[in-house]
Protein backbone atom coordinates (compact mmCIF):
# COMPACT_ATOMS: atom_id res chain seq x y z
CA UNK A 1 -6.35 40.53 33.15
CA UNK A 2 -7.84 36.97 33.51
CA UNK A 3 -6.92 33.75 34.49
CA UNK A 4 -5.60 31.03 32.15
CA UNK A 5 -5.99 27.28 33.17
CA UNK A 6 -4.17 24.82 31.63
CA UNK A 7 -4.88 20.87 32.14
CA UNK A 8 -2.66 17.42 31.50
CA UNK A 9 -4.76 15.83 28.94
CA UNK A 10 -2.32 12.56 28.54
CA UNK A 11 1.27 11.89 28.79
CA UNK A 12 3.00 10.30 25.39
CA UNK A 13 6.26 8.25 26.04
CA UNK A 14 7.70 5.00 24.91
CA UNK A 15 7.30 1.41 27.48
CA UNK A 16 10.11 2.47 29.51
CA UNK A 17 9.07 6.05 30.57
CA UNK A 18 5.64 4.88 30.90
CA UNK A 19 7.37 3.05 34.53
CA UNK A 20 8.98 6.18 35.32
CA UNK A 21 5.33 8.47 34.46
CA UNK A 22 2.90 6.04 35.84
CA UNK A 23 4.69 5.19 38.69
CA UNK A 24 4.07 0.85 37.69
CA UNK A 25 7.03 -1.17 37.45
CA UNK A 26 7.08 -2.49 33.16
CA UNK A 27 9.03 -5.61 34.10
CA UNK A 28 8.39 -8.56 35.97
CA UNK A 29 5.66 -10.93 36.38
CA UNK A 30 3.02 -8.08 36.37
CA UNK A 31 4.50 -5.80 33.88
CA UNK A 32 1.18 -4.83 31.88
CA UNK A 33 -0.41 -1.85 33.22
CA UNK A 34 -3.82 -1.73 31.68
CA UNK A 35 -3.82 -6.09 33.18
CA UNK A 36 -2.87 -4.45 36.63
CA UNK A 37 -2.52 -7.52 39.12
CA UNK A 38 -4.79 -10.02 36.49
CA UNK A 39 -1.63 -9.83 34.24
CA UNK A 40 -1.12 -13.63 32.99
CA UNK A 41 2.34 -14.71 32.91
CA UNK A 42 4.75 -17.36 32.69
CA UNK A 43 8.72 -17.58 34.12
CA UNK A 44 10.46 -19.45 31.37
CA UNK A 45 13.16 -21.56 32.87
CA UNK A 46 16.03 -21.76 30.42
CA UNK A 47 15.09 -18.13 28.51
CA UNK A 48 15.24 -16.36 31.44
CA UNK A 49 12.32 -13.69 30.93
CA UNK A 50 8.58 -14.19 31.55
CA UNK A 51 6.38 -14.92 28.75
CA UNK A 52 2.78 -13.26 28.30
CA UNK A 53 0.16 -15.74 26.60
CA UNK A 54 -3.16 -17.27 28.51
CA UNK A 55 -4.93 -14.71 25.87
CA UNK A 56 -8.24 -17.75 25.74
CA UNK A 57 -9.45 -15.77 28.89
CA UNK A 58 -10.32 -12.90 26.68
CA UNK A 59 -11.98 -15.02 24.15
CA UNK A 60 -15.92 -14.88 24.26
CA UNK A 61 -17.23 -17.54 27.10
CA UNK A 62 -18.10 -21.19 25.74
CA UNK A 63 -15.60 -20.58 22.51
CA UNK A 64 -14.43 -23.58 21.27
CA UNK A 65 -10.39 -22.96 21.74
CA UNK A 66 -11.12 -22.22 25.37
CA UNK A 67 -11.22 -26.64 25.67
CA UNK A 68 -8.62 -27.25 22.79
CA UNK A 69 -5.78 -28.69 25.26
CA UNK A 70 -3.47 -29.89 22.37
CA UNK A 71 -3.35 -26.79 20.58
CA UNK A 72 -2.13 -24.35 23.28
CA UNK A 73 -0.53 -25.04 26.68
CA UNK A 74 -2.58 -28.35 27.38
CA UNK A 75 -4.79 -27.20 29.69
CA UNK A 76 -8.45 -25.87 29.25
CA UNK A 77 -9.14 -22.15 30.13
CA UNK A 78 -12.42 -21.22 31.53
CA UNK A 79 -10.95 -17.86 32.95
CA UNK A 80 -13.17 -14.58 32.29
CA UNK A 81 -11.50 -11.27 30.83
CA UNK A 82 -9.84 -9.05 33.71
CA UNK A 83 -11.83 -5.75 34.65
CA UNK A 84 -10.89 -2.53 34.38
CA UNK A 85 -8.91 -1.28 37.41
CA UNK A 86 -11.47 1.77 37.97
CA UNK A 87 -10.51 4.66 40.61
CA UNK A 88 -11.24 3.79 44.33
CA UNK A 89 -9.18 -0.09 43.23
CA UNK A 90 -6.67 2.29 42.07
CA UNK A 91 -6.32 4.38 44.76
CA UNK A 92 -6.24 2.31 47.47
CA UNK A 93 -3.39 0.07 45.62
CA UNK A 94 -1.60 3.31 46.09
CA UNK A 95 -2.05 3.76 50.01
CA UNK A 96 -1.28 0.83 50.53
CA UNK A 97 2.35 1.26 49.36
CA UNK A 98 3.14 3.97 51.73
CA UNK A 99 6.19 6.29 51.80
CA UNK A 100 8.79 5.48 49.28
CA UNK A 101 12.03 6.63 49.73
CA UNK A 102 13.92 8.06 47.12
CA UNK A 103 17.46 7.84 45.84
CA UNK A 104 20.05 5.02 45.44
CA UNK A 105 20.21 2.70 48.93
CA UNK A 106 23.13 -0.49 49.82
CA UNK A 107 19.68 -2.60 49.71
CA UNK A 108 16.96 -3.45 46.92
CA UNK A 109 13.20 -2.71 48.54
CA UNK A 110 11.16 -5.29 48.49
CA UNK A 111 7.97 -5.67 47.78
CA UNK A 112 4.72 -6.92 49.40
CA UNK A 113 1.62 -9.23 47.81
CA UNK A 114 -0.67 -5.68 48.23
CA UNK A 115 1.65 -3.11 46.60
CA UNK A 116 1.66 -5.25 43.58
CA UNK A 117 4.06 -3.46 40.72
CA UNK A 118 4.23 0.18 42.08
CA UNK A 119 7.01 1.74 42.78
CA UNK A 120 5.63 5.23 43.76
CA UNK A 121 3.37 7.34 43.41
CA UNK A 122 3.15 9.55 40.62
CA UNK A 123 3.12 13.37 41.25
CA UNK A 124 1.05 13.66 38.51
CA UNK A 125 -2.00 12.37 41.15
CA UNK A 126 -1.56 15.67 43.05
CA UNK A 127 -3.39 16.91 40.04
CA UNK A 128 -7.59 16.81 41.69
CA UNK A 129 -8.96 15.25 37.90
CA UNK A 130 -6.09 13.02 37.58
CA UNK A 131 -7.16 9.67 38.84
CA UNK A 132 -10.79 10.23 37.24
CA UNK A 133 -8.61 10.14 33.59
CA UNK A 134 -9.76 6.50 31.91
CA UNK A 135 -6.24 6.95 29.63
CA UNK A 136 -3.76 8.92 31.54
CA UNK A 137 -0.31 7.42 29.78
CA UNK A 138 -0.29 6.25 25.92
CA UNK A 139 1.14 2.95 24.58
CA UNK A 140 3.19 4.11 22.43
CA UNK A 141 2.21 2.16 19.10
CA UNK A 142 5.15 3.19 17.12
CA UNK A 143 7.68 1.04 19.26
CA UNK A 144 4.89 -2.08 19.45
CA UNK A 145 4.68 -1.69 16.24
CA UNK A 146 8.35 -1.81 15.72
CA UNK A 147 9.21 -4.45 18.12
CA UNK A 148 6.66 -6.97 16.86
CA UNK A 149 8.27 -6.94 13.26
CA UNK A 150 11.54 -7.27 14.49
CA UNK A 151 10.67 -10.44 16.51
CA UNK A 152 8.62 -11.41 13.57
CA UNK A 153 11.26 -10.16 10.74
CA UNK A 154 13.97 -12.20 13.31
CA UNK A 155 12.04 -15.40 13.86
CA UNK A 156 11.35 -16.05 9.91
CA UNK A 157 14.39 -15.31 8.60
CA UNK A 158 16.30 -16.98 11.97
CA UNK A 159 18.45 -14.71 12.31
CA UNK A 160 20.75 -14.73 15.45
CA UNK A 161 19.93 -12.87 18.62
CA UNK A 162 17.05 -11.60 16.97
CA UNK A 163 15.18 -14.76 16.77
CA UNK A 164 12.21 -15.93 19.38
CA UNK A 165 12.90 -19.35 18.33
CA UNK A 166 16.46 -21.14 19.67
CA UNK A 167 17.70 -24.04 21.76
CA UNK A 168 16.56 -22.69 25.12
CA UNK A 169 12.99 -21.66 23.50
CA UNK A 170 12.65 -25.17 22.47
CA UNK A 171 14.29 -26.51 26.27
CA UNK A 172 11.26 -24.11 27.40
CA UNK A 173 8.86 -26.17 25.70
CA UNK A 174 9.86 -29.28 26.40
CA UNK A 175 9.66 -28.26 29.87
CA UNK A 176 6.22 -26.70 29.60
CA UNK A 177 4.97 -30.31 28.26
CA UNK A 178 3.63 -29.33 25.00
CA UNK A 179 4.33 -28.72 21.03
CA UNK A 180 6.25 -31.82 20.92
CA UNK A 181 6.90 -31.45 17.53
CA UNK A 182 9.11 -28.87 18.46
CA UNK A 183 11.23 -30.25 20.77
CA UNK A 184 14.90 -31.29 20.98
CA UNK A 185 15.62 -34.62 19.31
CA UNK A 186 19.21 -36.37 20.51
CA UNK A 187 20.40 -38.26 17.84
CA UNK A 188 23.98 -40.09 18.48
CA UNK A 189 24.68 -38.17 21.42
CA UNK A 190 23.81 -34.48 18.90
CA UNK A 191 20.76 -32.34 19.57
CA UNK A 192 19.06 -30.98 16.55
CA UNK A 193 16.25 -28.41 16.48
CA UNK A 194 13.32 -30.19 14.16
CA UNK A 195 12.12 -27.85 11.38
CA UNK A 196 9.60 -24.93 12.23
CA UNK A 197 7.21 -24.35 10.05
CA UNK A 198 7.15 -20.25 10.43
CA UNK A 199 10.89 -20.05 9.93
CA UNK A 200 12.08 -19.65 6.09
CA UNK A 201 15.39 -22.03 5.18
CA UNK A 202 17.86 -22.62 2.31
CA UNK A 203 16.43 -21.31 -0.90
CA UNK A 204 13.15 -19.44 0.77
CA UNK A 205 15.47 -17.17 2.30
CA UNK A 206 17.88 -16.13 -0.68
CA UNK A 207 14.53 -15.52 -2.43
CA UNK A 208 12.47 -13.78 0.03
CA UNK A 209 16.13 -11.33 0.23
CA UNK A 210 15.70 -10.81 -3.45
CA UNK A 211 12.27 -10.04 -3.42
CA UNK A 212 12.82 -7.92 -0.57
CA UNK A 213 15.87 -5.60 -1.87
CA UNK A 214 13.87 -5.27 -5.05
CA UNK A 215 10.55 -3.41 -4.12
CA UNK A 216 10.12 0.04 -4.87
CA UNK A 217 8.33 2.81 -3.12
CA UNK A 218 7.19 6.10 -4.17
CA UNK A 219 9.32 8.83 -3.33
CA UNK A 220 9.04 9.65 0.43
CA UNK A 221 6.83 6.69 1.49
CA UNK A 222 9.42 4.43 3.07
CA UNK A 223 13.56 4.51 2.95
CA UNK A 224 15.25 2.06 0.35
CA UNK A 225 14.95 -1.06 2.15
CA UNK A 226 17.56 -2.39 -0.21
CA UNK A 227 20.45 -0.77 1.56
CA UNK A 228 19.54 -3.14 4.82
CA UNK A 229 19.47 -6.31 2.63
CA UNK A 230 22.17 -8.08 2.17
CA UNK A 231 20.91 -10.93 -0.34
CA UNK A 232 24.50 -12.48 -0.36
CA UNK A 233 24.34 -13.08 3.07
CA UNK A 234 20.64 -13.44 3.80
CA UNK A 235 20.91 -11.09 6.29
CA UNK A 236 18.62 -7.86 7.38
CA UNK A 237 19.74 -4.99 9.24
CA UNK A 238 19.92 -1.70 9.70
CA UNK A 239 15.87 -1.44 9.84
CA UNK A 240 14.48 1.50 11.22
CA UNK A 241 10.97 2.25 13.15
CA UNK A 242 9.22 3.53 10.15
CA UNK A 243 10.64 0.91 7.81
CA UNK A 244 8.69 -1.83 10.13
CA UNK A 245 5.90 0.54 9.95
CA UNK A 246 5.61 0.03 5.83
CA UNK A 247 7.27 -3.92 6.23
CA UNK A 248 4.36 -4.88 9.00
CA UNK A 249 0.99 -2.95 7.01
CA UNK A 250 2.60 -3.44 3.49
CA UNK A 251 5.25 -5.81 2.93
CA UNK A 252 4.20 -8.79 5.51
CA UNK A 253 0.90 -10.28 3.80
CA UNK A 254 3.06 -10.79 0.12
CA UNK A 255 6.25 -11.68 1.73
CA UNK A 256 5.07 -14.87 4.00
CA UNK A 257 2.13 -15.28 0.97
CA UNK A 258 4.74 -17.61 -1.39
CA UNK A 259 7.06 -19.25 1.69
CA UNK A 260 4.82 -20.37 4.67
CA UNK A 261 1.83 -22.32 5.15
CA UNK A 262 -1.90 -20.94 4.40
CA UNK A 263 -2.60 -20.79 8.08
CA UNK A 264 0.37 -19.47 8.99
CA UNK A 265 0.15 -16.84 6.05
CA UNK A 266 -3.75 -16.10 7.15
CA UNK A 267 -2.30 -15.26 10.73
CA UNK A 268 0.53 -12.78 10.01
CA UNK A 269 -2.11 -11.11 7.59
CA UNK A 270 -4.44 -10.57 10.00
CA UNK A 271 -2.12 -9.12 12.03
CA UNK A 272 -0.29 -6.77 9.46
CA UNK A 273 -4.38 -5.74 8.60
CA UNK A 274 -5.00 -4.80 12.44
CA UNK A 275 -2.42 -2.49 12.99
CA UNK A 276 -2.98 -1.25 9.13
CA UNK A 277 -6.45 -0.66 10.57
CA UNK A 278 -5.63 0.73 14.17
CA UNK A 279 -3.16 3.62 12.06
CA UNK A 280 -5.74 4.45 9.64
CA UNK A 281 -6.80 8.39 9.55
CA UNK A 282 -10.23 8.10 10.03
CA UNK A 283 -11.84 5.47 13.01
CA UNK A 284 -15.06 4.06 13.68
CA UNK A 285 -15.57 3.32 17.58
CA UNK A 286 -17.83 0.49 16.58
CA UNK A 287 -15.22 -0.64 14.50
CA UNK A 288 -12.60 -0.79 17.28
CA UNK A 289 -14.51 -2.99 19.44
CA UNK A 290 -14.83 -5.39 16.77
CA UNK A 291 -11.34 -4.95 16.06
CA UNK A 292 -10.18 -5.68 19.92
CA UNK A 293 -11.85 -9.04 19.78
CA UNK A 294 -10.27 -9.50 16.31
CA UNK A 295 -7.20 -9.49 17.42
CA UNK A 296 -7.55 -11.56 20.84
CA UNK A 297 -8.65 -14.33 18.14
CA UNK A 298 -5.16 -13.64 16.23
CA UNK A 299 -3.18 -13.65 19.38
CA UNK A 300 -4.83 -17.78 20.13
CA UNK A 301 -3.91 -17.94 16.09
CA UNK A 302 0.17 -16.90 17.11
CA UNK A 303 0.20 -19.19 19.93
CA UNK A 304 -0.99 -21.95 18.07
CA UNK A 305 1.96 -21.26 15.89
CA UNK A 306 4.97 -19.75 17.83
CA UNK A 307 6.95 -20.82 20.47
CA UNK A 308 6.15 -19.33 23.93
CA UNK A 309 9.23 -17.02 24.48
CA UNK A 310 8.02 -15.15 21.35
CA UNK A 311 5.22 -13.62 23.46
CA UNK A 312 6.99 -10.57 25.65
CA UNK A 313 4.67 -7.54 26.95
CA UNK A 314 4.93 -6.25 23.72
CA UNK A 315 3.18 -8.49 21.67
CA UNK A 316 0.94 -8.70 24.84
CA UNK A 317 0.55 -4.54 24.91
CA UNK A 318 -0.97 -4.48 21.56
CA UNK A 319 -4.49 -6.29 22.62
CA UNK A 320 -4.84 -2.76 24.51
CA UNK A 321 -4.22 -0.78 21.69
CA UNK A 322 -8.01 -0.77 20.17
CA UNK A 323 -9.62 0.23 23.74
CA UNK A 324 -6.76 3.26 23.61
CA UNK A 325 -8.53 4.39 20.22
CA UNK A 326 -11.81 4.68 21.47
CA UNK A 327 -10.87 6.60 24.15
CA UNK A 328 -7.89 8.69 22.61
CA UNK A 329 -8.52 8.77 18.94
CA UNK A 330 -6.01 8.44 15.86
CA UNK A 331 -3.02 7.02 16.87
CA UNK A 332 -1.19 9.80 14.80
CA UNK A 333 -1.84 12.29 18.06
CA UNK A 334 -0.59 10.04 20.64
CA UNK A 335 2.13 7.70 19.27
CA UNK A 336 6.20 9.26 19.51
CA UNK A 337 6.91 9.85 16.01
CA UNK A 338 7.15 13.35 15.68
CA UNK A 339 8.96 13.28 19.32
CA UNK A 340 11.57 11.03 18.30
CA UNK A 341 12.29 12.99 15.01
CA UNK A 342 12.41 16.26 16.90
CA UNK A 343 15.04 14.30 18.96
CA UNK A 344 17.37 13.29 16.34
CA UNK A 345 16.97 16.97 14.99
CA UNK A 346 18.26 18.27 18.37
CA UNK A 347 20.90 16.02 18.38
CA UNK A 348 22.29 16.92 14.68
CA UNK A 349 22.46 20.66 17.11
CA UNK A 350 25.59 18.86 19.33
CA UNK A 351 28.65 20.08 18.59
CA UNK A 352 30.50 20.11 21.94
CA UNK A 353 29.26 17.13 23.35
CA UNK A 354 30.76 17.73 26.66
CA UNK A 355 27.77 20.51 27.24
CA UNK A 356 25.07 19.16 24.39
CA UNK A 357 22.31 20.77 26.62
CA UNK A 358 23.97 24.09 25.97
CA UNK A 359 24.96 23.34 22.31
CA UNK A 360 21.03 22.57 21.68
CA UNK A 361 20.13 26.01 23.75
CA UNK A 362 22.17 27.89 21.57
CA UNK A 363 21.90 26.60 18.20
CA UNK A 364 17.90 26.76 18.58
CA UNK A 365 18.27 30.34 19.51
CA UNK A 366 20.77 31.50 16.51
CA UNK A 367 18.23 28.71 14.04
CA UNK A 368 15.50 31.07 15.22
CA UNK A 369 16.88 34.29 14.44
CA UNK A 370 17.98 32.97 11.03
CA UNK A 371 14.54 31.75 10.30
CA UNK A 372 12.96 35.29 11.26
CA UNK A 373 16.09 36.89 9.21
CA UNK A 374 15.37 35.28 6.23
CA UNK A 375 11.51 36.10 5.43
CA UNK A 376 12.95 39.29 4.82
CA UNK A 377 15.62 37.95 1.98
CA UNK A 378 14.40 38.27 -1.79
CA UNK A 379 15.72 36.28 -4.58
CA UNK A 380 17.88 33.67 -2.09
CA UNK A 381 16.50 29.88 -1.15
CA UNK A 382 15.46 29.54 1.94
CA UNK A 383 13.00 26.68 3.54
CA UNK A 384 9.97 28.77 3.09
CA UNK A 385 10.53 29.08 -1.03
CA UNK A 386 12.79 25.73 -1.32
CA UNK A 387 11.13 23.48 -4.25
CA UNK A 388 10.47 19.78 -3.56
CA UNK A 389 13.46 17.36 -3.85
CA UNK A 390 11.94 16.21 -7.36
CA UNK A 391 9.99 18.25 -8.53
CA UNK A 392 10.40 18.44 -12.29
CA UNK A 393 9.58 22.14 -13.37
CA UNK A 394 5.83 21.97 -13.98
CA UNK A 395 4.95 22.67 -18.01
CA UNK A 396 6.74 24.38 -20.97
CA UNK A 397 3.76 26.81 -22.80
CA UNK A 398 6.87 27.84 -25.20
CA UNK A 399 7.11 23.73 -26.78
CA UNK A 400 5.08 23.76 -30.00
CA UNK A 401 2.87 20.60 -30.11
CA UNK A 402 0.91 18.23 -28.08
CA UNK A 403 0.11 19.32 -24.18
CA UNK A 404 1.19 15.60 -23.27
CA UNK A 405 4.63 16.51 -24.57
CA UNK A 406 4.83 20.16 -22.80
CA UNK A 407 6.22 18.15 -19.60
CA UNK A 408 9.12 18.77 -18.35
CA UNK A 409 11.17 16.17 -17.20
CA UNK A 410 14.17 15.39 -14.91
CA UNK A 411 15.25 12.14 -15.21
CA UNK A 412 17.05 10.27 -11.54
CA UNK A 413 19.60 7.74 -11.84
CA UNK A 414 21.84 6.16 -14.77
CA UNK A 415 19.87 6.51 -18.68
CA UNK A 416 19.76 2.67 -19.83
CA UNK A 417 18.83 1.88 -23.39
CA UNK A 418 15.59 -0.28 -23.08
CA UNK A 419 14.26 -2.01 -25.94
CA UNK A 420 10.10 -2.69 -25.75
CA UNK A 421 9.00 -5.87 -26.30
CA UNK A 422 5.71 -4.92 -29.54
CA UNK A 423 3.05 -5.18 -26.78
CA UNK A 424 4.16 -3.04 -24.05
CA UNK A 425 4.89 -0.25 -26.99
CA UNK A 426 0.98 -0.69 -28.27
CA UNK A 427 0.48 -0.04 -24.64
CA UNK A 428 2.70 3.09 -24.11
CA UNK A 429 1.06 4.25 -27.72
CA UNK A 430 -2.19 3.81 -26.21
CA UNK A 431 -1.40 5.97 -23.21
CA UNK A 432 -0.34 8.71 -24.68
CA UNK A 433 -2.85 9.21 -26.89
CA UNK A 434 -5.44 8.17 -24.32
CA UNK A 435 -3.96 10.80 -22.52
CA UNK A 436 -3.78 13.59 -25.32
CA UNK A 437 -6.47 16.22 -24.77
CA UNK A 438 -5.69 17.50 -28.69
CA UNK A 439 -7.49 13.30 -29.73
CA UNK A 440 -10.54 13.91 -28.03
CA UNK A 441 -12.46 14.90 -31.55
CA UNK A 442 -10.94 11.66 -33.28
CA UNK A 443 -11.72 9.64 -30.65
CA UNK A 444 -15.34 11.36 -30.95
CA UNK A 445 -15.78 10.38 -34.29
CA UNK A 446 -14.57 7.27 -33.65
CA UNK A 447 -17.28 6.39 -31.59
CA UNK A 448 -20.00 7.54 -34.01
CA UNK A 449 -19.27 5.71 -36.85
CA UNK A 450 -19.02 2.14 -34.56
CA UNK A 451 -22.76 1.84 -34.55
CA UNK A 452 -25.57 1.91 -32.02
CA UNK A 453 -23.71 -0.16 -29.21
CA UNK A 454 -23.82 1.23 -25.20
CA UNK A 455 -20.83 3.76 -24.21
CA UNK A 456 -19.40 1.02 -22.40
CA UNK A 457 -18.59 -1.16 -25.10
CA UNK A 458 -17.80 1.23 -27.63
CA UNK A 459 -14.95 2.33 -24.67
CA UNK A 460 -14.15 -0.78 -24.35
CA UNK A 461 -13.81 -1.81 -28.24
CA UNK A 462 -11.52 1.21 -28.42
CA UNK A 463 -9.65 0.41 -25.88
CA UNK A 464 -9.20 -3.33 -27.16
CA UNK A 465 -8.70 -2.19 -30.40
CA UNK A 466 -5.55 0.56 -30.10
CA UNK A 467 -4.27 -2.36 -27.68
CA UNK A 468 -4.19 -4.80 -29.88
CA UNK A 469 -2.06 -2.58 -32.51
CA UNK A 470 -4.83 -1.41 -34.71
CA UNK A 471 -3.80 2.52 -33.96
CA UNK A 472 -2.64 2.44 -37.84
CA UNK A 473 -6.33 3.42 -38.16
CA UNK A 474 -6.21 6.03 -36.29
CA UNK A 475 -2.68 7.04 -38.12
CA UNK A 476 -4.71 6.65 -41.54
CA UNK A 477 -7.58 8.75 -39.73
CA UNK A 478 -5.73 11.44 -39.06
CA UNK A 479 -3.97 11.58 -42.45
CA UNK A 480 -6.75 11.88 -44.32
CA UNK A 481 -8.52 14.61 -42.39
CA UNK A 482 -5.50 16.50 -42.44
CA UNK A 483 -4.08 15.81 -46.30
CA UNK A 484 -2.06 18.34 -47.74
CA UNK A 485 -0.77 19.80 -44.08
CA UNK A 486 2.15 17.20 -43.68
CA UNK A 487 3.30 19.39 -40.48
CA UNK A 488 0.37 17.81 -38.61
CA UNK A 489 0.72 14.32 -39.91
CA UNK A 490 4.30 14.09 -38.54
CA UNK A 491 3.19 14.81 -35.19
């Protein structure tokens, strides 16, 4: 007999459920967590929602941007970086919101200046190592991640009701007194929108559509992006988490490359390479601080560029994300992919939906059994001997002939008859006997009978040389060391 402890390392949820966890209201003025009551933020009058910028406070003291008026909100900001909320500032923000009374009431509570954004507080601090955690709930960098390329994805291709940038966004700035450039011109008695710069128009968008429906993945990196591309239309939809995954850290940095301007361009890269960075395997804590100041300097970039309504706590959440890492590790432990896909397997379970709780209990139970059944089956496909969706058969020892040929092949899609143009069939000549294992002794001889050159060069003149069409040498090699065995020559 003995004892077995178990402890609450973290909790891992998306924005909302962090609120219900954590016991902090995510809306509102003070809707950042980790900002606690130094959250900066800004009511816009005709969007209707608060706006997080102010990020020059977290810039390094005496930076230049800090006095730049005309470039950001046209004021200078001398602020210093908000502290950490350690544990006794913690706690006593919690005793000083008292008893909260559960359950729906005829009245909305409201709120004092001291209890700040709580709500409650958490059960989880009934645990005695709780509030001595530094990272008790996760940002959850799969929906950051996904939110910030939609707003991006919706704001360059101006789509509507997805796009940051519309007649009340540009009411909001001339209200806020700067980026005149941007605001409303009446013309007539008609209000136009001038021109952004980071939004794509006309032509820029039918090609940036084509180029988009056109890529190509391996098989299982991303979805096929060109079923939520309508290039008719010039219209995106349909985009899934993981497809702004690969469209954010792949697709972003070519994409705005050809259509915006270089700084504009040099910002959205910078972005896509943080959070290509921040996902990576493998992280160096020294790294991550430099990283976390990286990207306050890319957040002054975006609001140099973007109007302010395209800053909401999500876009403000992700200066947090580095600090997370170096106290969490890999975001591959702590973000809700695997949740969210064990989700939509349990849901697939639902057949009556009037009970789906009991349709889930009972369809992992009889899964379970079936899964246990079956390691006992022979010569039946099952999940534990199923081979891959395309895998092609492995290699043919019964062909007689070259090893490069022994392949075995299953071709996907329609057969086209494709005529190569002379140099991209030297090319495909070169590669296949490049890759021939049966060549190596020509090749051998080849290189002997060039002269007294470096290994690098004679590779290199080899290489040149088959590519240029000059493999009939090798052809007239191989004939003559084989003459009289015809078999061989024809292969």
């Amino acid at each position: 007999m003995f004892m077995l402890h178990a402890a609450l390392l973290w909790t891992i949820n998306d924005f909302p459920a962090y609120g219900n966890l954590s016991g902090w209201s995510t809306k509102g003025k003070l809707a950042c967590p980790s900002c606690n009551a130094s959250t900066d933020s800004n009511w816009l009058k005709y969007g209707r929602k608060q706006c997080y910028m102010g990020h020059r406070r977290l810039l390094p003291a005496g930076h230049m941007w800090r006095t730049r008026k005309g470039l950001f909100n046209g004021k200078e900001d001398h602020r210093m970086p908000p502290n950490w909320v350690e544990r006794h500032s913690l706690l006593t923000q919690l005793q000083m919101l008292g008893d909260v009374q559960f359950g729906k009431s005829c009245r909305k509570r409201k709120r004092t200046a001291e209890q700040l954004n709580w709500t409650k507080k958490s059960i989880f601090f009934k645990l005695p190592y709780w509030s001595m955690l530094r990272l008790r709930h996760n940002l959850d960098v799969m929906h950051i991640e996904k939110n910030i390329s939609d707003s991006l994805l919706g704001t360059l291709m101006d789509i509507p009701g997805k796009t940051k940038d519309n007649i009340n966004s540009r009411r909001d700035l001339e209200n806020l007194g700067f980026r005149k450039e941007l605001h409303l011109k009446s013309e007539g008695g008609r209000v136009t929108m001038p021109r952004a710069l980071y939004t794509l128009h006309g032509d820029e968008r039918n090609k940036f559509c084509e180029w988009l429906a056109g890529v190509k993945f391996p098989d299982g990196f991303a979805s096929n992006v060109m079923h939520c591309v309508s290039v008719r239309d010039c219209k995106i939809t349909g985009l899934k988490s993981h497809d702004h995954h690969v469209f954010l850290q792949r697709l972003l940095p070519i994409a705005v490359g050809g259509f915006l301007r270089s700084d504009i361009a040099l910002a959205l890269t910078e972005l896509s390479s943080f959070f290509k960075e921040l996902c990576a395997r493998t992280l160096d804590v020294n790294r991550l601080s430099q990283l976390q100041l990286d990207f306050v300097t890319i957040l002054c970039k975006l609001e140099m560029i973007f109007p302010p309504s395209f800053f909401d706590i999500m876009v403000h959440l992700a200066v947090h994300l580095p600090g997370e890492a170096i106290l969490g590790g890999a975001v591959q432990y702590r973000w809700m992919y695997p949740f969210e896909r064990y989700l939509g397997k349990f849901k697939l379970y639902v057949k009556n939906k009037v009970r789906p709780e009991g349709s889930i209990a009972e369809a992992y139970i009889h899964i379970e059994c079936l899964t246990f059944c079956s390691m006992y089956l022979q010569d039946v496909e099952m999940k534990f001997n199923r081979a891959d969706r395309n895998i092609d058969g492995g290699e043919d020892d019964c062909i007689d002939g070259f090893k490069v040929f022994n392949q075995r092949l299953r071709p996907l899609g329609i057969a086209r008859n494709v005529q190569l143009q002379d140099k991209l069939r030297t090319s495909a000549i070169w590669y296949v006997l490049n890759n021939c294992i049966e060549i190596g002794p020509y090749l051998e001889s080849t290189m002997t009978n060039v002269g007294s050159q470096t290994q690098i060069l004679l590779i290199a003149r080899i290489n040149r040389s088959f590519q240029l069409g000059s493999s009939n040498v090798f052809k007239t090699n191989v004939r003559e060391t084989h003459h009289g065995c015809p078999r061989i020559c024809m292969r």
